[in-house]
Protein backbone atom coordinates (compact mmCIF):
# COMPACT_ATOMS: atom_id res chain seq x y z
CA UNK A 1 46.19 -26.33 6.25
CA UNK A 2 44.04 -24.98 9.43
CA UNK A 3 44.66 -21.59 8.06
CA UNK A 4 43.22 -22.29 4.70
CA UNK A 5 40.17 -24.27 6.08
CA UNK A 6 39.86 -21.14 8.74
CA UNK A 7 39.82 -18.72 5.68
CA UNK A 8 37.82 -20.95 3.40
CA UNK A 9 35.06 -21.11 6.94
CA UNK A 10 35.20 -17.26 7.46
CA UNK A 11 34.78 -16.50 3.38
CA UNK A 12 31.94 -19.10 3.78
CA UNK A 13 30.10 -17.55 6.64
CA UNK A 14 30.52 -14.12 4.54
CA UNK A 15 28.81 -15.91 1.68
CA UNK A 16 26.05 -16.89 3.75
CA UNK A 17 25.47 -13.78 5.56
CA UNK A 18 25.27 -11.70 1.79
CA UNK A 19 22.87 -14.50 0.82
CA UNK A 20 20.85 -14.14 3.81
CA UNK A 21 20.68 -10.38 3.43
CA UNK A 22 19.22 -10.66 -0.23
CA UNK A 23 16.91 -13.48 0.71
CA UNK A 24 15.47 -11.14 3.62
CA UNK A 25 14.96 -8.08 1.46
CA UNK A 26 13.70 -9.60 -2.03
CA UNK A 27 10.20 -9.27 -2.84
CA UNK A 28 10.06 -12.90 -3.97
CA UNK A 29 9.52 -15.91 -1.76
CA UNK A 30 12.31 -18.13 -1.08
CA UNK A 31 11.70 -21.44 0.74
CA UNK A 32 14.32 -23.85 1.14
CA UNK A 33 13.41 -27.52 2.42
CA UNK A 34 14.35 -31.25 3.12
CA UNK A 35 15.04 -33.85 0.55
CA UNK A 36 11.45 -34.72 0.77
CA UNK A 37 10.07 -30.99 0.05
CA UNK A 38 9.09 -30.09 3.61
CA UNK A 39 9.68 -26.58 4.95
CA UNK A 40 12.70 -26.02 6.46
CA UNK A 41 13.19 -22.04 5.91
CA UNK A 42 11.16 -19.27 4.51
CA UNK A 43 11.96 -15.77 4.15
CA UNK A 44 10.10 -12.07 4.69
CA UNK A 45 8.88 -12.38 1.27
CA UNK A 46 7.22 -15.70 1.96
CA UNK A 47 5.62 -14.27 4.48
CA UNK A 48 4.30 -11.15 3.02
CA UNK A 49 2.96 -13.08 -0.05
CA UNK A 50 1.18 -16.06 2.02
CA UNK A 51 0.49 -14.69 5.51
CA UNK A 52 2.15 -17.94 6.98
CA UNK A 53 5.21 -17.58 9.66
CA UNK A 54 8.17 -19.93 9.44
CA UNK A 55 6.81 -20.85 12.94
CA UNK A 56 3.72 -22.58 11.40
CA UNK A 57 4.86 -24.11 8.23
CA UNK A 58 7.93 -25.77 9.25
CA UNK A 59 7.80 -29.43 9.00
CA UNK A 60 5.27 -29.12 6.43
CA UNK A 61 4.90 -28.92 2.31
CA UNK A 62 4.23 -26.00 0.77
CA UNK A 63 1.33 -27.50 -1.18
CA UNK A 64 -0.41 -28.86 2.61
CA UNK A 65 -0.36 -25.11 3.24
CA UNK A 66 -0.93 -23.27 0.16
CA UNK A 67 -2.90 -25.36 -2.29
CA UNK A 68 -6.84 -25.00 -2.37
CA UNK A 69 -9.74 -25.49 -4.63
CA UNK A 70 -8.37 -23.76 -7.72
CA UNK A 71 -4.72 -25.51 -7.82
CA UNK A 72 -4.79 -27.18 -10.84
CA UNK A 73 -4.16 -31.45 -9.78
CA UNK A 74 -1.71 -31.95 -12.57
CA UNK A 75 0.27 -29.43 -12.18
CA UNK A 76 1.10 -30.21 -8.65
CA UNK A 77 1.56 -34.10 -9.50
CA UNK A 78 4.28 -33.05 -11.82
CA UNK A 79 5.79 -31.11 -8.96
CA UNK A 80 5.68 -34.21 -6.96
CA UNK A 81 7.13 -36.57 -10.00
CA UNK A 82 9.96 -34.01 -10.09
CA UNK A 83 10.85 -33.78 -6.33
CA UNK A 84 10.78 -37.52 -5.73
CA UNK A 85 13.16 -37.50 -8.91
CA UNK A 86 15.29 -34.41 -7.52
CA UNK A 87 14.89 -32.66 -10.09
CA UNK A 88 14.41 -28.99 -10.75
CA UNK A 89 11.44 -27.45 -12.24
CA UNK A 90 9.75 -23.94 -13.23
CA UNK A 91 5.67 -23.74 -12.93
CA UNK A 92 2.80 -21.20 -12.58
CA UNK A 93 0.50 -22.59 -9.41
CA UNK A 94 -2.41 -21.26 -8.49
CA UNK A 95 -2.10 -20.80 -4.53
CA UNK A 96 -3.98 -19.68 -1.23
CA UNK A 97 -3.18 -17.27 1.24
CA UNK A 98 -3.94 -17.71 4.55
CA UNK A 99 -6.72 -14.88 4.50
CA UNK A 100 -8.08 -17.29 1.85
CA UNK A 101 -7.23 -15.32 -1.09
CA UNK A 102 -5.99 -16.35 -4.36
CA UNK A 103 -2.89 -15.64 -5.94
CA UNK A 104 -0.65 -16.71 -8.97
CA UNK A 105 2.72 -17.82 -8.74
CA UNK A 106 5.55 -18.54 -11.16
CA UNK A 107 7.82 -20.77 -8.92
CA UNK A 108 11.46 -22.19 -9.77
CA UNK A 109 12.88 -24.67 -8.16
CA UNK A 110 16.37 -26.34 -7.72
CA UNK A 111 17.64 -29.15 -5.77
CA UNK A 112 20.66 -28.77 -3.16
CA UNK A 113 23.36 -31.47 -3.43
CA UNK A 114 25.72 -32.42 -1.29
CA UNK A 115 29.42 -33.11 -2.19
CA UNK A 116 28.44 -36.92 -2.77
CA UNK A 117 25.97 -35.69 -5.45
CA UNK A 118 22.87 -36.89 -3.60
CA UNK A 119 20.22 -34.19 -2.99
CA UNK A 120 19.62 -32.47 0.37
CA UNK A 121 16.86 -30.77 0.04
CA UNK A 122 15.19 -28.13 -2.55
CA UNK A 123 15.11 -24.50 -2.68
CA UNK A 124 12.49 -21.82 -4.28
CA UNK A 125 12.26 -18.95 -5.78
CA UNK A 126 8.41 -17.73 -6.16
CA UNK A 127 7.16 -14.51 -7.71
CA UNK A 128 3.55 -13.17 -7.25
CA UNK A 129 2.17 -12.76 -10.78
CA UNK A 130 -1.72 -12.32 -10.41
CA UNK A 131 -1.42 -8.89 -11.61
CA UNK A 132 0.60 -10.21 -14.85
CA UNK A 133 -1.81 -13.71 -15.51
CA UNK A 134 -4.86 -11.09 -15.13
CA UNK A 135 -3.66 -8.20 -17.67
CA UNK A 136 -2.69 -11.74 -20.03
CA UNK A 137 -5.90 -13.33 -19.32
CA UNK A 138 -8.06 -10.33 -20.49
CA UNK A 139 -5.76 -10.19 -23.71
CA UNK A 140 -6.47 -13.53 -24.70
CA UNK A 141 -10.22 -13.29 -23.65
CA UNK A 142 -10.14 -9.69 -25.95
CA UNK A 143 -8.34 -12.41 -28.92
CA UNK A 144 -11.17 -14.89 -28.60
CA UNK A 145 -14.35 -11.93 -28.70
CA UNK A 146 -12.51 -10.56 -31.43
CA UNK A 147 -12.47 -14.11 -33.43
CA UNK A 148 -15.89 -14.65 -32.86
CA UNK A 149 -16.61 -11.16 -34.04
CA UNK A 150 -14.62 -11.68 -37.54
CA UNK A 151 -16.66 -15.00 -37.97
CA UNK A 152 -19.69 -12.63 -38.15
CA UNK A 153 -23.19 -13.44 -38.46
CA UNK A 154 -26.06 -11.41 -37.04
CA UNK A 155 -25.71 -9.87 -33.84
CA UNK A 156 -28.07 -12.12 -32.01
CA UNK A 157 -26.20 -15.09 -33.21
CA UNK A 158 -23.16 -13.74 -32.13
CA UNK A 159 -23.25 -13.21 -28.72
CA UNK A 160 -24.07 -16.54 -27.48
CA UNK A 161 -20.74 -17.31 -28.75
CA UNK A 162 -19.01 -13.76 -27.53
CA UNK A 163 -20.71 -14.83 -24.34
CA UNK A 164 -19.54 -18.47 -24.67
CA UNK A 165 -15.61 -17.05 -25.26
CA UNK A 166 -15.51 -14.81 -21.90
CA UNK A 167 -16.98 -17.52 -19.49
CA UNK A 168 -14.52 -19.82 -21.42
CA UNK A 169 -11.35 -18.19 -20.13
CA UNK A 170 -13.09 -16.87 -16.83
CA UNK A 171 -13.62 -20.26 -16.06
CA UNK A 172 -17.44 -19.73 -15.20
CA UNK A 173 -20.10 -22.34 -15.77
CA UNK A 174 -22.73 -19.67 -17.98
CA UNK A 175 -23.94 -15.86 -18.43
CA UNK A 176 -26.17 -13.76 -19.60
CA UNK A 177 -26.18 -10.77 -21.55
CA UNK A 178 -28.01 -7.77 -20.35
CA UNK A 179 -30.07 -4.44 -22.10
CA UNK A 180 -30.51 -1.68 -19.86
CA UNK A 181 -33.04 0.51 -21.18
CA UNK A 182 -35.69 3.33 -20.52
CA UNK A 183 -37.86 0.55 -20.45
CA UNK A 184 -36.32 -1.53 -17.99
CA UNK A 185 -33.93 -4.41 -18.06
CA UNK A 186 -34.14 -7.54 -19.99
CA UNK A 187 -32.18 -10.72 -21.44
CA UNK A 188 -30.60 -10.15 -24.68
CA UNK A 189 -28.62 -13.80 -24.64
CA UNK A 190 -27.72 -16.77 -22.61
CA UNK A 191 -25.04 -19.10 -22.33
CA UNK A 192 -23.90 -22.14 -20.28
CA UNK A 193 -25.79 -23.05 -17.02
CA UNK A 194 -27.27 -19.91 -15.04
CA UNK A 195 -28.97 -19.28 -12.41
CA UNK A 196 -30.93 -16.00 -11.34
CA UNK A 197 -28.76 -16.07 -8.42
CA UNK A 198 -25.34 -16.61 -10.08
CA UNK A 199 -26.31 -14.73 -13.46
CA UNK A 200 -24.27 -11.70 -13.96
């Protein structure tokens, strides 16, 4: 009996050392925490994505560090409804670097149980997909011009609407379409709340 427990230990230990080796070398982020979802364990990829150490985020929630402005409030309350429930979960989260810069994320998570069935903690698997939400974004912003086009109308009753479509799914608050000319710039449409500071 020692001598299977010794070999079931040493096959163990090679488990975890082929886990750890594919957790340090992965592009994604994995963060494994408590049963209450704070930070126990990051890898390289966490760090490369967020700009946070292990050093500084252990103890806390990934959301205390990484959540800003743009993180959407009801995406991150089902998040918490989940881990209170221990249960797993796939989003896309807007997050914050610690340079201050935004990035997507698609993150899945599972909970760790222990042989009793009760959960130990969580672990995470997060891929960076700003690039991938951008190239999707302009697709569906190209979809909506293109609507608004095949409605038709005359152009100057058009582009308050084309205009209306991009800040739509840019998430800005107006515009303003411009004519460059020989004659100098001016205004050919308007839409939403602008400013001549903010107009663009």
């Amino acid at each position: 009996q020692l001598r299977a427990a010794n070999e079931r230990l040493r096959a163990g230990e090679a488990d975890a050392r082929k886990l750890a080796m594919i957790a340090a070398r992965t592009d994604n982020a994995v963060v494994l925490t408590d049963s209450t979802g704070r930070i126990e364990w990051v890898n390289a990829g966490f760090t490369r994505i967020t700009g946070w150490r292990l050093d500084e985020v252990a103890g806390r929630t990934p959301g205390s560090v990484l959540q800003g402005p743009g993180t959407d409030r009801r995406t991150v309350e089902r998040i918490r409804a989940r881990i209170a429930r221990g249960e797993g979960f796939t989003e896309e989260l807007l997050n914050y670097g610690r340079d201050g810069r935004s990035y997507w994320l698609a993150i899945e998570v599972q909970p760790m149980r222990g042989d009793d069935g009760v959960v130990t903690g969580f672990m995470a698997i997060e891929r960076d997909i700003t690039s991938e939400r951008a190239a999707r974004d302009r697709l569906e912003m190209q979809f909506d011009v293109s609507q608004v086009l095949l409605e038709g109308g005359a152009p100057g009753e058009a582009l308050p609407r084309v205009l209306a479509a991009i800040c739509a799914r840019g998430g800005w608050k107006g515009g303003r379409a411009w004519c460059f000319g020989p004659e100098g710039t001016r205004v050919l449409a308007e839409w939403g709340a602008v400013d001549d500071a903010s107009a663009g």
